[in-house]
Protein backbone atom coordinates (compact mmCIF):
# COMPACT_ATOMS: atom_id res chain seq x y z
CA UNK A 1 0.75 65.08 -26.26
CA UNK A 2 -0.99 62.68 -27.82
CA UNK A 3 -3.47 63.23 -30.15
CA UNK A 4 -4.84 60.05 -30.96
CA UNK A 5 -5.50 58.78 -27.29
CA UNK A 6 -8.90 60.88 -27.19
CA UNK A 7 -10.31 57.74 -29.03
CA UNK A 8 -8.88 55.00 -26.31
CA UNK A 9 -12.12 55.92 -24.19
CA UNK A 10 -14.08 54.25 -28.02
CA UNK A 11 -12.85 51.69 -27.12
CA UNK A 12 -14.09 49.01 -23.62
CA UNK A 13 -11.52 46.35 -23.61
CA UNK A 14 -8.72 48.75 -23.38
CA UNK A 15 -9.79 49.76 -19.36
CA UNK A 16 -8.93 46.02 -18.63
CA UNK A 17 -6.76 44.65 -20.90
CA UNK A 18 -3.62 45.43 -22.82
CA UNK A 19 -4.52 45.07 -26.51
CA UNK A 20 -1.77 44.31 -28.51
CA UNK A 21 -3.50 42.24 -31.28
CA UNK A 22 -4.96 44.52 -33.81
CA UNK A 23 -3.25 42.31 -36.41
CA UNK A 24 -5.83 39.55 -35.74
CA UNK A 25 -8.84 41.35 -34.18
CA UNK A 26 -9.45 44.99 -33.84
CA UNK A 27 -10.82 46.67 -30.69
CA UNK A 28 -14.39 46.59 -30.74
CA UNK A 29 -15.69 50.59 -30.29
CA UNK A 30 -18.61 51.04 -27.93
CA UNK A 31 -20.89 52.77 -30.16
CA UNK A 32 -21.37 49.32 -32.26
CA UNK A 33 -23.86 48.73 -29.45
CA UNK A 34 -25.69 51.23 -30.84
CA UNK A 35 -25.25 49.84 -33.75
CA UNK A 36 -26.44 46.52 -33.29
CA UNK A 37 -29.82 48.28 -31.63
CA UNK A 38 -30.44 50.09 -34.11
CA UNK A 39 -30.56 47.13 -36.74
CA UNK A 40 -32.73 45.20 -34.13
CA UNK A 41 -34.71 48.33 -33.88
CA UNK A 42 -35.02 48.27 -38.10
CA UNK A 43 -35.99 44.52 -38.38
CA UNK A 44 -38.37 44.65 -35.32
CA UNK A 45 -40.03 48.30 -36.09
CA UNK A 46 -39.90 48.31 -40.25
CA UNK A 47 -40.03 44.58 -40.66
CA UNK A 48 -39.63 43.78 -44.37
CA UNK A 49 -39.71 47.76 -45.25
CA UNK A 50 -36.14 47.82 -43.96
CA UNK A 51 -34.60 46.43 -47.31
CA UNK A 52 -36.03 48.95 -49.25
CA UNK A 53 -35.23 51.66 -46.49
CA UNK A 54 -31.43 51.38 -46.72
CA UNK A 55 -30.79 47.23 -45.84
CA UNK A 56 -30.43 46.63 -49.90
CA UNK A 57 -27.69 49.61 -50.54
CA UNK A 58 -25.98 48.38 -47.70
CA UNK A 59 -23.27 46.32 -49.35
CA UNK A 60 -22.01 49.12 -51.54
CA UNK A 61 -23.08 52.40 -49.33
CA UNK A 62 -20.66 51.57 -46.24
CA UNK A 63 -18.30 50.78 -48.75
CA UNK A 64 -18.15 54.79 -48.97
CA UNK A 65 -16.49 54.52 -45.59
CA UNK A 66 -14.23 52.14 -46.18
CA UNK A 67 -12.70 53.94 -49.88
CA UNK A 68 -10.82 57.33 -48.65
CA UNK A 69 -9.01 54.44 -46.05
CA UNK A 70 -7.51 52.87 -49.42
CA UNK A 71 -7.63 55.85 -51.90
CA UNK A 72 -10.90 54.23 -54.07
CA UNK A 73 -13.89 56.83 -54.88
CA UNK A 74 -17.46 56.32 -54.02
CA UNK A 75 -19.02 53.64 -55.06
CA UNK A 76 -16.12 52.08 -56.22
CA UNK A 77 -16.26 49.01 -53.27
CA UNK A 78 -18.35 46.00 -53.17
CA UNK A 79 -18.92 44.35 -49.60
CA UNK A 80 -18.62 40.77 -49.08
CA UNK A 81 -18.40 37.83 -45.99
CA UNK A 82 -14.33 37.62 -46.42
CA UNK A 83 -11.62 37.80 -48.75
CA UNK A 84 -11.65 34.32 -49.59
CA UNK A 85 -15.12 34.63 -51.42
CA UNK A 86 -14.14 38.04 -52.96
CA UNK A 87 -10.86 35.89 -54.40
CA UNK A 88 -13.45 33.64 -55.73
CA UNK A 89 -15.76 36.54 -57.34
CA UNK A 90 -12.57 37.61 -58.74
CA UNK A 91 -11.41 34.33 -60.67
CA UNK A 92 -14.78 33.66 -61.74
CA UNK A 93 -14.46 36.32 -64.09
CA UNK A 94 -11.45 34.55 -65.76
CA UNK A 95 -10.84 31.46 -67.78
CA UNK A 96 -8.07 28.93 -66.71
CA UNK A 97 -8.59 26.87 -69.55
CA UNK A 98 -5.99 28.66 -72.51
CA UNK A 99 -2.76 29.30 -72.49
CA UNK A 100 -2.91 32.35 -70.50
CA UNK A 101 -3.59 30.03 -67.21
CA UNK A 102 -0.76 30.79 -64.36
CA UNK A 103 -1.33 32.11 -61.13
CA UNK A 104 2.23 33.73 -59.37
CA UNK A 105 2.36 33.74 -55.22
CA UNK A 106 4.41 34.08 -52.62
CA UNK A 107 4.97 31.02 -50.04
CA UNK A 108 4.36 33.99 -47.52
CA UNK A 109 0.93 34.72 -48.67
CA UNK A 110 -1.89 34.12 -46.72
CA UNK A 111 -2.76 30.29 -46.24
CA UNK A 112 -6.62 31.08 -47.10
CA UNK A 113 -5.10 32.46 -50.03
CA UNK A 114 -2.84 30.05 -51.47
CA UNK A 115 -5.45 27.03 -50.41
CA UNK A 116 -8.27 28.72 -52.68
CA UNK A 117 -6.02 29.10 -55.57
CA UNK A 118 -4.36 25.52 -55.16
CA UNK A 119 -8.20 23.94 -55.53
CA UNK A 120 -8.61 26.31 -59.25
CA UNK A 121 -5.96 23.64 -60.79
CA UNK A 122 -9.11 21.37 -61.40
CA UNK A 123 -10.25 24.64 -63.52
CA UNK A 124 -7.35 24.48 -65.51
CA UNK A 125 -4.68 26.83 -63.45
CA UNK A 126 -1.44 26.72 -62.94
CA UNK A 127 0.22 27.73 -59.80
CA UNK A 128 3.82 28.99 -59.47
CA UNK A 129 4.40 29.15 -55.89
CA UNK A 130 7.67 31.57 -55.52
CA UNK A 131 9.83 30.09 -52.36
CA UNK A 132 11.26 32.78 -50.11
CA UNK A 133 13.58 31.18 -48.39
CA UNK A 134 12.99 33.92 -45.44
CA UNK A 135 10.53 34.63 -42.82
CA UNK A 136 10.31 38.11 -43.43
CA UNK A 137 10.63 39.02 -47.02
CA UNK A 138 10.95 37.43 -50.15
CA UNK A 139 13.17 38.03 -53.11
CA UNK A 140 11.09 41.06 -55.84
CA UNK A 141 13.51 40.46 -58.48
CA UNK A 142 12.24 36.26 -58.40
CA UNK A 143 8.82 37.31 -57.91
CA UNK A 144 8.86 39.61 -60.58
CA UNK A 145 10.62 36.69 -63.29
CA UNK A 146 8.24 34.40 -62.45
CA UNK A 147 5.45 37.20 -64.50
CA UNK A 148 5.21 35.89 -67.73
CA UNK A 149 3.29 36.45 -70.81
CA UNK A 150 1.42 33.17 -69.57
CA UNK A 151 0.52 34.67 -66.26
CA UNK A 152 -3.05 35.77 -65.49
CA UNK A 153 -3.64 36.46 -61.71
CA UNK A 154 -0.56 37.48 -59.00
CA UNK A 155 -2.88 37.78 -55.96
CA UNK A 156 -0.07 39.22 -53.38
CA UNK A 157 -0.60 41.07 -50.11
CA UNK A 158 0.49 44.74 -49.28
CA UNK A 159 1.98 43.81 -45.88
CA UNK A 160 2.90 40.24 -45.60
CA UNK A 161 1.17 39.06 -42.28
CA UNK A 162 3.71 36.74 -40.71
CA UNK A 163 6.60 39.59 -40.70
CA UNK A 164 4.21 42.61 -41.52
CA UNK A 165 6.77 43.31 -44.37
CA UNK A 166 5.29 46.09 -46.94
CA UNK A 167 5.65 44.96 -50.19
CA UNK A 168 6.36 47.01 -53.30
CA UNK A 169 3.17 46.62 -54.76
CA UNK A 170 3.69 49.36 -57.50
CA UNK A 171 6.80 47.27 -59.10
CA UNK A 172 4.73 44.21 -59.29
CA UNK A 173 1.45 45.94 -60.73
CA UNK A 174 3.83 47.53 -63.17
CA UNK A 175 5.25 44.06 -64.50
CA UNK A 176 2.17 42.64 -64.46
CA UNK A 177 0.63 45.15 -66.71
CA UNK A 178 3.48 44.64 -68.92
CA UNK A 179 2.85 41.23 -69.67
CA UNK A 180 -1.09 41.60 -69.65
CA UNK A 181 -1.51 40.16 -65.90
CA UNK A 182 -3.49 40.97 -63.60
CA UNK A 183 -3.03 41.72 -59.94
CA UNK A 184 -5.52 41.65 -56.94
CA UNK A 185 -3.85 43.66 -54.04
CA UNK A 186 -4.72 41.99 -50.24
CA UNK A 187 -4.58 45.11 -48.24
CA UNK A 188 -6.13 42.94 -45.09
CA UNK A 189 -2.68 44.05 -43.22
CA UNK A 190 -2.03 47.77 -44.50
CA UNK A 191 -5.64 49.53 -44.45
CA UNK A 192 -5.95 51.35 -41.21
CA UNK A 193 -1.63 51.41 -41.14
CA UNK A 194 -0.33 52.67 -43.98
CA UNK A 195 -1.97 55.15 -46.52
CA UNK A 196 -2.84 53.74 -49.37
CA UNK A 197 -3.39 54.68 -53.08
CA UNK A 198 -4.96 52.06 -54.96
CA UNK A 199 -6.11 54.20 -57.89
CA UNK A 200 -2.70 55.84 -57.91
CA UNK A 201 -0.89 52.34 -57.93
CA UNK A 202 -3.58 51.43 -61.25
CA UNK A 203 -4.03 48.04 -58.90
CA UNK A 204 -6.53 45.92 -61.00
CA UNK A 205 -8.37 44.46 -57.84
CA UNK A 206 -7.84 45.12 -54.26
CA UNK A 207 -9.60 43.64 -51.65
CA UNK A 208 -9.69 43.10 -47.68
CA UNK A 209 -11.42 43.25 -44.80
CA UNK A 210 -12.63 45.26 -41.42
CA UNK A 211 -12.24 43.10 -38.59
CA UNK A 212 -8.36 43.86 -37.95
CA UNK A 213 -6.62 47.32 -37.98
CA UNK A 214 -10.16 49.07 -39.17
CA UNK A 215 -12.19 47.75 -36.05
CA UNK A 216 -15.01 46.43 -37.67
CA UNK A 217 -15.64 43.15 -36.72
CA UNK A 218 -15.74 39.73 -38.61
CA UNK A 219 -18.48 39.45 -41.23
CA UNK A 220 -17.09 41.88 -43.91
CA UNK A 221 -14.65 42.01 -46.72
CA UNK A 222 -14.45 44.70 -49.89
CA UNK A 223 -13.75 44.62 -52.93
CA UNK A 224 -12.53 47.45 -55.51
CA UNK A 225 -12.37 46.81 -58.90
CA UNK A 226 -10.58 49.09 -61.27
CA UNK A 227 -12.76 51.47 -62.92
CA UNK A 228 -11.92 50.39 -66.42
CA UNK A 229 -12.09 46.78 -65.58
CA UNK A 230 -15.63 47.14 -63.72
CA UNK A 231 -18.05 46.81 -66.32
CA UNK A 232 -15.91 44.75 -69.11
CA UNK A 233 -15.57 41.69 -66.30
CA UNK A 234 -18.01 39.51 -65.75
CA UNK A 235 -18.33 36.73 -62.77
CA UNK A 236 -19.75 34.03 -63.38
CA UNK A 237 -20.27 34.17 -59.18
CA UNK A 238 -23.15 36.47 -59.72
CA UNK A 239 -26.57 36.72 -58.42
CA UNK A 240 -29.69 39.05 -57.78
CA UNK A 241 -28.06 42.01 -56.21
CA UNK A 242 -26.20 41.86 -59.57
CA UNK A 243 -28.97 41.94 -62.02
CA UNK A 244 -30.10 45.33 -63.36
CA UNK A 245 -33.78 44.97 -62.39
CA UNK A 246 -33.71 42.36 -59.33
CA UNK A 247 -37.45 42.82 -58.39
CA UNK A 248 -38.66 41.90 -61.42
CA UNK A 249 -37.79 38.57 -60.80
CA UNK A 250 -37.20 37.57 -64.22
CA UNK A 251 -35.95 34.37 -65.34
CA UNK A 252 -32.47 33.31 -67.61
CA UNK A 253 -29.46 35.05 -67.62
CA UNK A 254 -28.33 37.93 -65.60
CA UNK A 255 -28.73 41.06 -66.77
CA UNK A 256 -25.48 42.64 -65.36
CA UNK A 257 -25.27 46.10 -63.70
CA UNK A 258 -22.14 48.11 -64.68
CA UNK A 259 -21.03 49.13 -61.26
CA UNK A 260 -19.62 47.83 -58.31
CA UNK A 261 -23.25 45.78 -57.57
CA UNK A 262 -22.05 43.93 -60.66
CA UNK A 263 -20.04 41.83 -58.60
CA UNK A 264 -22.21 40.95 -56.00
CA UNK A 265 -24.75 38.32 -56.02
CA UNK A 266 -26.53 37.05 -53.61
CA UNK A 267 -28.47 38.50 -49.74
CA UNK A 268 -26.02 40.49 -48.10
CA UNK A 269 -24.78 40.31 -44.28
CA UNK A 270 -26.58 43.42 -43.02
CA UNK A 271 -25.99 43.03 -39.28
CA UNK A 272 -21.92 42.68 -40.09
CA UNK A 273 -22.68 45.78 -41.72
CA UNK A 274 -24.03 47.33 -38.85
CA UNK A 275 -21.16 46.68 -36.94
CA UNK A 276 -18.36 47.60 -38.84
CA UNK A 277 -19.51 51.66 -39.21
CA UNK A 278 -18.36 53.06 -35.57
CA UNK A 279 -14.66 51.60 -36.45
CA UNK A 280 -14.61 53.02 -40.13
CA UNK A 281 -15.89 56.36 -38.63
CA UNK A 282 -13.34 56.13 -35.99
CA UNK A 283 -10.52 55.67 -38.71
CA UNK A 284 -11.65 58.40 -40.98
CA UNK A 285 -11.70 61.02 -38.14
CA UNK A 286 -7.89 59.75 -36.93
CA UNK A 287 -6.74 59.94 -40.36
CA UNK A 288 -4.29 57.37 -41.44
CA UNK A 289 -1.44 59.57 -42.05
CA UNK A 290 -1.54 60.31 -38.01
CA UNK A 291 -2.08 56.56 -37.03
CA UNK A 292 0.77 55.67 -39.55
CA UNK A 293 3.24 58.23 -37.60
CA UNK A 294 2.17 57.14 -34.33
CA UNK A 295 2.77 53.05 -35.53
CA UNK A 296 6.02 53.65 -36.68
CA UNK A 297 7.10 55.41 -33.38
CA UNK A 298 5.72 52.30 -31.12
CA UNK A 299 6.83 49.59 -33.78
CA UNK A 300 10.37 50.98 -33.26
CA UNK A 301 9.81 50.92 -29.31
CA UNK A 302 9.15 47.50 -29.62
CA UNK A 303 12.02 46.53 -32.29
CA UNK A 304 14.75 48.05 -30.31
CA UNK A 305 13.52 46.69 -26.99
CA UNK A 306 13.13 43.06 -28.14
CA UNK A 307 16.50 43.37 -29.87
CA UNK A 308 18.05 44.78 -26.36
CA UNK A 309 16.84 41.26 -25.11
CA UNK A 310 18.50 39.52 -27.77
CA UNK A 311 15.53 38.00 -28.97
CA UNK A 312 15.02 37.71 -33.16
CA UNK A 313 12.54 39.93 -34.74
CA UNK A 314 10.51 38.57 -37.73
CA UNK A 315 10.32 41.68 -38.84
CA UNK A 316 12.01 44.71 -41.15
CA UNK A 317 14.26 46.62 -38.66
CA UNK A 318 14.04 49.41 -41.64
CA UNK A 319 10.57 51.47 -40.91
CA UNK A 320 9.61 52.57 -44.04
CA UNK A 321 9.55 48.44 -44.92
CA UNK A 322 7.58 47.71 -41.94
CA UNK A 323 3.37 47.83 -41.14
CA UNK A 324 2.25 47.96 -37.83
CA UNK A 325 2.83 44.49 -36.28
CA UNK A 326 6.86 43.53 -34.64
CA UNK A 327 6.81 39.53 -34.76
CA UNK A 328 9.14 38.61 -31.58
CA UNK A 329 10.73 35.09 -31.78
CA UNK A 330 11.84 34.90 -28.26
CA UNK A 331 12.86 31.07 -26.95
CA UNK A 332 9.24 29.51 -26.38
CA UNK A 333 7.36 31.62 -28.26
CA UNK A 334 4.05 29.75 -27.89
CA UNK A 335 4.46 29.26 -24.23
CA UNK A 336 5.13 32.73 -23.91
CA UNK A 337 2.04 33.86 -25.55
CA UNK A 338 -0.51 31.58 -23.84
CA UNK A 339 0.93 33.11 -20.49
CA UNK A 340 0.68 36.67 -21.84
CA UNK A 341 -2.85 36.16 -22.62
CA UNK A 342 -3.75 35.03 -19.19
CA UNK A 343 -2.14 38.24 -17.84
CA UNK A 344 -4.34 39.70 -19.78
CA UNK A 345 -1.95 41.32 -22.43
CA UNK A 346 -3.84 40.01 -25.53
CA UNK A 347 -1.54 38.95 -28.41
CA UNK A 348 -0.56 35.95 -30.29
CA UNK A 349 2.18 33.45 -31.80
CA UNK A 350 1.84 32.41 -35.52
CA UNK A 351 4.66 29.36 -36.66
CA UNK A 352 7.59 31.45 -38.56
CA UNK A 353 6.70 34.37 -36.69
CA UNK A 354 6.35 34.53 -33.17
CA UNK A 355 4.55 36.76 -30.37
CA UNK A 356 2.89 39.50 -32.86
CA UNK A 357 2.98 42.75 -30.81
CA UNK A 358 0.50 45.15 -33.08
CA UNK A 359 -0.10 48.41 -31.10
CA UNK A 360 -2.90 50.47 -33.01
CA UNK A 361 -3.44 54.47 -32.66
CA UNK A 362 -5.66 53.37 -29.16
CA UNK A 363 -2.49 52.00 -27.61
CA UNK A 364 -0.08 53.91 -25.25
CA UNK A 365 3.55 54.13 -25.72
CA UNK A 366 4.21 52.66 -22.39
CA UNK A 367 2.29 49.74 -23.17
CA UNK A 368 5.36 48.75 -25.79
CA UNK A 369 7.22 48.80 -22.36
CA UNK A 370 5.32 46.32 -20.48
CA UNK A 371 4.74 43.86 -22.68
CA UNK A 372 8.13 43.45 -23.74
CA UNK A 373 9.09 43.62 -19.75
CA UNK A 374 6.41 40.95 -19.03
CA UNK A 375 7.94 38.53 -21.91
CA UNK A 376 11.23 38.92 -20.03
CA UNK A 377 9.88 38.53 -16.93
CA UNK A 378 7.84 34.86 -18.48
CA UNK A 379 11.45 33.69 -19.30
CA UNK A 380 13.04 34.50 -16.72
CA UNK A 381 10.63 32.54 -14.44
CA UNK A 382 9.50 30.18 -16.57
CA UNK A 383 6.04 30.50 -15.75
CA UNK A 384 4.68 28.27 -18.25
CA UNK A 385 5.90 25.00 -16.33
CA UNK A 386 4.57 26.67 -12.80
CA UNK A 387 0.90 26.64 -14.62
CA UNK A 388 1.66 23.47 -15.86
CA UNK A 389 2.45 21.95 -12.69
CA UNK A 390 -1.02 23.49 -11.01
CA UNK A 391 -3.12 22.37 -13.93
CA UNK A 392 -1.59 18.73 -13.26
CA UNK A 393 -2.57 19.00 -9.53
CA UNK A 394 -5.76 20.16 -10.55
């Protein structure tokens, strides 16, 4: 039996669709309705009393929620809009300008990603872009020679989101330390997947956000910074939530806190964090070690099936390599998916990827059956043209 299918009633879409696209968007849980009421219910009852009854805590006290997901401590995690800004906290805190000035990435890293650090050359850094030649993986032992003593960021994601590859994060931390580098860990693919020890690992920074696998919704991102590191950085993205005595409103420089407000700075998004509790609650009753078994079994289903088909997967066939999404590159992958979504089997195509099936703990085995069956069944009648056609008669 299983366990984890008590949650699926959590969860409203699920009675009408089949949700294969926890990759991009989690399942929203019902109780964020509560949720939401009850921060309507704060602003229109409390008024202005609601900051300083819970509203200014907010952005590191559901943080709490989010750090036994990724193996951080209380009060270790910062909440932000999205990863992009925390990757901009983080290089504030660094110079470009000397010799140490080189940032190492993938070409499989996250566009967002590689776009924000492209734009720091005008600050001074350098950007070694290492090609990978492959849709799924790319080659450690390059990645790893391209660390230098000249290298001071290697931003890298734990599971690469085109091919949901897991990447040894541990070897590249390890270098990096080595050679006095630093590396921020993207975990946007892996929390709510795979366990995750980011103490353990000594990752510098690690960062992410709710809205996929942890079904929290768009409007937050966190941020861990290692515990050493937390007080000795400073960002020069910084604002009131970061100052030691904020209400004082006193003028001039900031007069840093030591903890994780430190790297805050300016009003923070409370009705995102409204929304994201139900899922993080969700998650932490699950347990990821469950939710990681239970992946593995329907990422196989779906790997062996699509192979049966004869259709490439973007993905490791090896399990312990692989997160919780199976990238399909069937013949018309993008007409395949726009059809699958009007069936109302929600998933989607990415370039150098394909269909992304991502079943999540919610999801029944059987639905790794049907959607696979249904992409046969969209080639085989090449249903794509027939809706074609009618839209042109339309």
């Amino acid at each position: 039996m299983d366990e984890l299918l008590k949650w699926r009633s959590e969860f409203p879409i699920l009675e009408r669709t089949t949700y294969m696209i926890s990759n991009s968007l989690g399942a929203m849980p019902r109780r964020v309705y509560d949720e939401m009421r009850a921060y309507a219910d704060s602003w229109g009852e409390r008024g202005v009393r609601a900051w300083e009854e819970g509203w200014w805590e907010m952005a590191v006290n559901v943080g709490d929620r989010i750090a036994p997901l990724i193996g951080a401590g209380p009060g270790e995690i910062s909440l932000h809009q999205n990863v992009t800004l925390i990757q901009a906290v983080i290089s504030s805190c660094f110079d470009f300008r000397g010799p140490r000035n080189k940032v190492v990435m993938t070409d499989l890293e996250f566009p967002s990603i590689q776009y924000f650090y492209h734009e720091q050359r005008r600050n001074g850094a350098r950007i070694e872009l290492v090609p990978s030649g492959d849709p799924v993986r790319f080659d450690l032992g390059k990645f790893l020679d391209a660390i230098d003593e000249t290298t001071l960021l290697v931003p890298i994601s734990q599971v690469l989101f085109r091919s949901a590859y897991i990447v040894d994060a541990r070897a590249i931390i390890e270098k990096a330390h080595r050679v006095g580098a630093h590396v921020i860990l993207d975990l946007f693919q892996a929390a709510g997947t795979i366990p995750l020890d980011v103490r353990g690992l000594g990752a510098d920074f690690a960062c992410g956000g709710v809205l996929k696998w942890l079904s929290g919704g768009p409007g937050v991102g966190y941020l861990y910074v290692r515990e050493d590191l937390r007080p000795r950085l400073q960002p020069a993205i910084a604002g009131w939530l970061a100052h030691q005595r904020p209400f004082a409103f006193e003028t001039g420089a900031i007069d840093a806190r030591e903890d994780s407000f430190r790297y805050l700075n300016g009003t923070p998004h409370i009705p995102a964090l409204y929304a994201c509790q139900p899922g993080l609650a969700i998650l932490n009753e699950a347990g990821i070690a469950a939710i990681r078994q239970k992946s593995m079994r329907m990422t196989e289903r779906l790997f062996g099936a699509a192979k049966a088909q004869g259709w490439r997967v973007n993905t490791p066939e090896n399990p312990a390599e692989r997160a919780g999404t199976v990238s399909v590159d069937c013949p018309h992958a993008a007409e395949v998916c726009r059809e699958l979504l009007a069936r109302e089997i929600l998933v989607d195509y990415r370039p150098k990827a394909g269909v992304r099936l991502s079943p999540h703990f919610y999801n029944r085995d059987e639905e790794c059956d049907l959607v696979i069956a249904q992409i046969a069944d969209i080639l085989r009648t090449r249903a794509w043209e027939k809706h074609a056609v009618a839209l042109s008669h339309a």
